[in-house]
C-alpha atoms as a PDB file:
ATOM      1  CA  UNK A   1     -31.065 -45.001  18.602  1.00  0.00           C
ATOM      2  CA  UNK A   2     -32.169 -46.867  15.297  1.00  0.00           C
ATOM      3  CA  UNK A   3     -29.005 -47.459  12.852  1.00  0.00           C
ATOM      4  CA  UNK A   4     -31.015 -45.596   9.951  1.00  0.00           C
ATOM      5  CA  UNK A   5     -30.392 -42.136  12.288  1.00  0.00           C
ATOM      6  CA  UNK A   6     -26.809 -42.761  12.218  1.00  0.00           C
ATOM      7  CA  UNK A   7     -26.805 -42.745   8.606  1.00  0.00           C
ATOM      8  CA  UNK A   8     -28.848 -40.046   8.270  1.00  0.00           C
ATOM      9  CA  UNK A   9     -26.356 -38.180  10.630  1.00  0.00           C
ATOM     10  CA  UNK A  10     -23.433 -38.956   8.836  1.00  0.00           C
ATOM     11  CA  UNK A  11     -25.306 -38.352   5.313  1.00  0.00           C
ATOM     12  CA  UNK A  12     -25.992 -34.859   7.439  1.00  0.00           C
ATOM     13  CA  UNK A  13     -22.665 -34.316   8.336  1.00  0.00           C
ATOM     14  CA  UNK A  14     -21.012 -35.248   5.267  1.00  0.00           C
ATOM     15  CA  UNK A  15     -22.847 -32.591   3.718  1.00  0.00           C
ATOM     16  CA  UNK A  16     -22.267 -29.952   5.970  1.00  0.00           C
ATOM     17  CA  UNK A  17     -18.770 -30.574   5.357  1.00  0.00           C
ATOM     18  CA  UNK A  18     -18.590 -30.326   1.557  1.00  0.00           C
ATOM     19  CA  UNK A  19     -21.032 -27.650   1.646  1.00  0.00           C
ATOM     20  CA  UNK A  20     -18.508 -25.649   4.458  1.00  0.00           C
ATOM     21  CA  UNK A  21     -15.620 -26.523   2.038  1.00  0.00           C
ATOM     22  CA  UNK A  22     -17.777 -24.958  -0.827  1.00  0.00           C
ATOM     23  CA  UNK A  23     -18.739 -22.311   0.972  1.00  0.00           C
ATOM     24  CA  UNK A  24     -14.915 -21.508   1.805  1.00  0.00           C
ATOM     25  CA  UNK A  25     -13.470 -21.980  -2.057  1.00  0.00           C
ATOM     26  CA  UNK A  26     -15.676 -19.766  -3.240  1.00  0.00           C
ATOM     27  CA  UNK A  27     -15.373 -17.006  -1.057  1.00  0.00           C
ATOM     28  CA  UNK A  28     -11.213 -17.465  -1.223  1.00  0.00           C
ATOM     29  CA  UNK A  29     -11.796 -17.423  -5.175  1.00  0.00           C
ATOM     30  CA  UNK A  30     -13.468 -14.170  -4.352  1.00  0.00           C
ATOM     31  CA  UNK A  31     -10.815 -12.928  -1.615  1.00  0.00           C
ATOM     32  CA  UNK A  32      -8.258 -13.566  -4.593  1.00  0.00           C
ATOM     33  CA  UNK A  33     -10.093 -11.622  -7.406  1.00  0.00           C
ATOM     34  CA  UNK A  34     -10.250  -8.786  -5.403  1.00  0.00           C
ATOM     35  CA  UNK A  35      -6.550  -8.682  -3.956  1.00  0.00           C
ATOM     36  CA  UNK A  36      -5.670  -8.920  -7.949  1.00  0.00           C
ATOM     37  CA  UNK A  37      -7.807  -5.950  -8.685  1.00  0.00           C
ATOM     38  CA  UNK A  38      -6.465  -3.977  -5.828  1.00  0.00           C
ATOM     39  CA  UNK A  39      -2.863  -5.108  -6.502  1.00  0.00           C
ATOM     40  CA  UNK A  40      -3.627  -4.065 -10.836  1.00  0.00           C
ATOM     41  CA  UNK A  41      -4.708  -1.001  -9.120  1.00  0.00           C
ATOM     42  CA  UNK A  42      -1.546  -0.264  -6.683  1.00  0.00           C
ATOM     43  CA  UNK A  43       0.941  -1.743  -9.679  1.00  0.00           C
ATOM     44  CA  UNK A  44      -0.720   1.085 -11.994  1.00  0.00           C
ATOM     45  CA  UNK A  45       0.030   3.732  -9.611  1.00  0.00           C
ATOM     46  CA  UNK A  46       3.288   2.882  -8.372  1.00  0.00           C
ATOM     47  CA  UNK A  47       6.101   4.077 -10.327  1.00  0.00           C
ATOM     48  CA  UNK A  48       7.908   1.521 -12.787  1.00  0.00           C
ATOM     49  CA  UNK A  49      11.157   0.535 -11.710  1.00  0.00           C
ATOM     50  CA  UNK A  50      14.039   1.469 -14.128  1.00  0.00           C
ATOM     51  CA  UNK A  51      15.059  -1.164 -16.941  1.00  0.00           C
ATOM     52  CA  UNK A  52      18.329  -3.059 -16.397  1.00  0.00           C
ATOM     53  CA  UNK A  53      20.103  -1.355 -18.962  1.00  0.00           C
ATOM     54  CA  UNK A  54      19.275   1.988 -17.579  1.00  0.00           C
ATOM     55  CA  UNK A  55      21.257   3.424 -14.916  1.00  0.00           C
ATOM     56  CA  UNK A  56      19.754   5.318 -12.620  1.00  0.00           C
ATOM     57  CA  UNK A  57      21.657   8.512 -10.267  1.00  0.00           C
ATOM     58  CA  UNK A  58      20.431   8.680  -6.880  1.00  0.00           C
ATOM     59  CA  UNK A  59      22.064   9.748  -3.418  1.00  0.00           C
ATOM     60  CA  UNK A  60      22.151   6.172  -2.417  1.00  0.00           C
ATOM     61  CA  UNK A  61      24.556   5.454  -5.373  1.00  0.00           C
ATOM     62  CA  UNK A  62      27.060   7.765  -3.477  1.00  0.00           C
ATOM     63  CA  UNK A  63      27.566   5.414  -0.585  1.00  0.00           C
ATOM     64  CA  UNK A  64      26.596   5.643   3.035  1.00  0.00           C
ATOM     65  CA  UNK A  65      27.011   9.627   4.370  1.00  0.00           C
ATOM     66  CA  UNK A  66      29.411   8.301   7.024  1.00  0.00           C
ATOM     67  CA  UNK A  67      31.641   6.856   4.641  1.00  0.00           C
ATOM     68  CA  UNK A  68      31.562  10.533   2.518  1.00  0.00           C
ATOM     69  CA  UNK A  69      33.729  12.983   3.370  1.00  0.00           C
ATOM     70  CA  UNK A  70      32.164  15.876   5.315  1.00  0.00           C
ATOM     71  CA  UNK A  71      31.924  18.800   3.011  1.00  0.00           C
ATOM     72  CA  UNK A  72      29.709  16.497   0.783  1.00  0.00           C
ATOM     73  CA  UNK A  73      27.640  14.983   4.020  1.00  0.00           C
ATOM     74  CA  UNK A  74      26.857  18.368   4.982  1.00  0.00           C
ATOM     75  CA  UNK A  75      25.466  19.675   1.477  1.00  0.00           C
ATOM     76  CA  UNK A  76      23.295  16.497   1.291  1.00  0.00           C
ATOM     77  CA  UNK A  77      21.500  17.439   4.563  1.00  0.00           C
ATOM     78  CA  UNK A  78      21.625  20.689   3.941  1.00  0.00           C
ATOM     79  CA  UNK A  79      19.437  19.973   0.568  1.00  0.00           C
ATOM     80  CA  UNK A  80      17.399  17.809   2.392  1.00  0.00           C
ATOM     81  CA  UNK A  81      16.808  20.559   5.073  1.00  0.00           C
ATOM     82  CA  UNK A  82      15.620  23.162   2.440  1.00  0.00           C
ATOM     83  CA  UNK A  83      13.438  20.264   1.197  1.00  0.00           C
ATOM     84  CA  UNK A  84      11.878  19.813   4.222  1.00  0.00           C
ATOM     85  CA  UNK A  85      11.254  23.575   4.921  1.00  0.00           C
ATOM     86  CA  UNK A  86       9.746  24.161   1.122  1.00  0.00           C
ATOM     87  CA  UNK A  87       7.538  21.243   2.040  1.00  0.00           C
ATOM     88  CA  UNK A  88       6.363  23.113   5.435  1.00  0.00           C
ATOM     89  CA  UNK A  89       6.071  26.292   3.552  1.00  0.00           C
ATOM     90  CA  UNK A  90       3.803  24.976   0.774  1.00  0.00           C
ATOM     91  CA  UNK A  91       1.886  23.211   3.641  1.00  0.00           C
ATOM     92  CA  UNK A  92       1.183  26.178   5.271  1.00  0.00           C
ATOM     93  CA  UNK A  93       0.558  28.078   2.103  1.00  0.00           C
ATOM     94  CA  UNK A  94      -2.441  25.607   1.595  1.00  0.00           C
ATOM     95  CA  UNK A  95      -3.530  25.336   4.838  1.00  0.00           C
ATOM     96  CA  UNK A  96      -4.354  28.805   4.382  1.00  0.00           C
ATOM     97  CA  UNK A  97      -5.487  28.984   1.011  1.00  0.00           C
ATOM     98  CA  UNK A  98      -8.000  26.270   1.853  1.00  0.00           C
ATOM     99  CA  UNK A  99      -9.619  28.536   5.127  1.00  0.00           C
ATOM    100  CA  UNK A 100      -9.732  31.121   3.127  1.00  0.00           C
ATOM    101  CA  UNK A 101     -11.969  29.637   0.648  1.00  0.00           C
ATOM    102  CA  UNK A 102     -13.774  27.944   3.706  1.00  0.00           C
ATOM    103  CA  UNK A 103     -14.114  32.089   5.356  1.00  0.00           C
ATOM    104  CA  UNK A 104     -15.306  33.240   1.702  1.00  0.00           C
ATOM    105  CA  UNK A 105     -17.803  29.858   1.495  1.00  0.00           C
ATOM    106  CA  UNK A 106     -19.368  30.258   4.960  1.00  0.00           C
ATOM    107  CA  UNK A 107     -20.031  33.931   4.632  1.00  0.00           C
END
């Protein structure tokens, strides 16, 4: 092969590259924009976390259940137990509420 072809394939080749490296930048510029938007988006949904100076009373505060004494571990799950059924309730009250409306739309 002539010597000019070489150059020409390493002109060729050289330009591929930058043009591949180009190619990449841009579309990680891109990638980055959007993860920003969709993490502005989470961020604005997510609730704030409290302020240093504000203190904040939650169960976890109160220690580990096995290190509470008994009467108190067995209110905490029995709150959380009537949680959990009011959440089955209301998810059965709308699971009906919504076929109703879907009986009443189909008729």
């Amino acid at each position: 092969m002539p010597g000019w072809i070489w150059i020409f394939l390493v002109i060729f080749m050289l330009a591929m590259l930058i043009s591949g490296a180009v190619y990449a930048i841009r579309h990680a510029m891109t990638a980055g924009r959007s993860i920003g938007r969709v993490s502005d988006d989470l961020n604005r949904h997510m609730p704030q976390p409290p302020v240093a100076g504000q203190s904040q009373a939650t169960d976890r505060d109160e220690g580990p259940a096995f290190a509470l004494p008994l009467s108190q571990s067995t209110e905490r799950y029995s709150q959380a137990h009537a949680q959990v059924l009011q959440r089955r309730e209301q998810r059965r009250r709308n699971h009906a509420r919504v076929w109703r409306r879907w009986k009443q739309f189909n008729k």
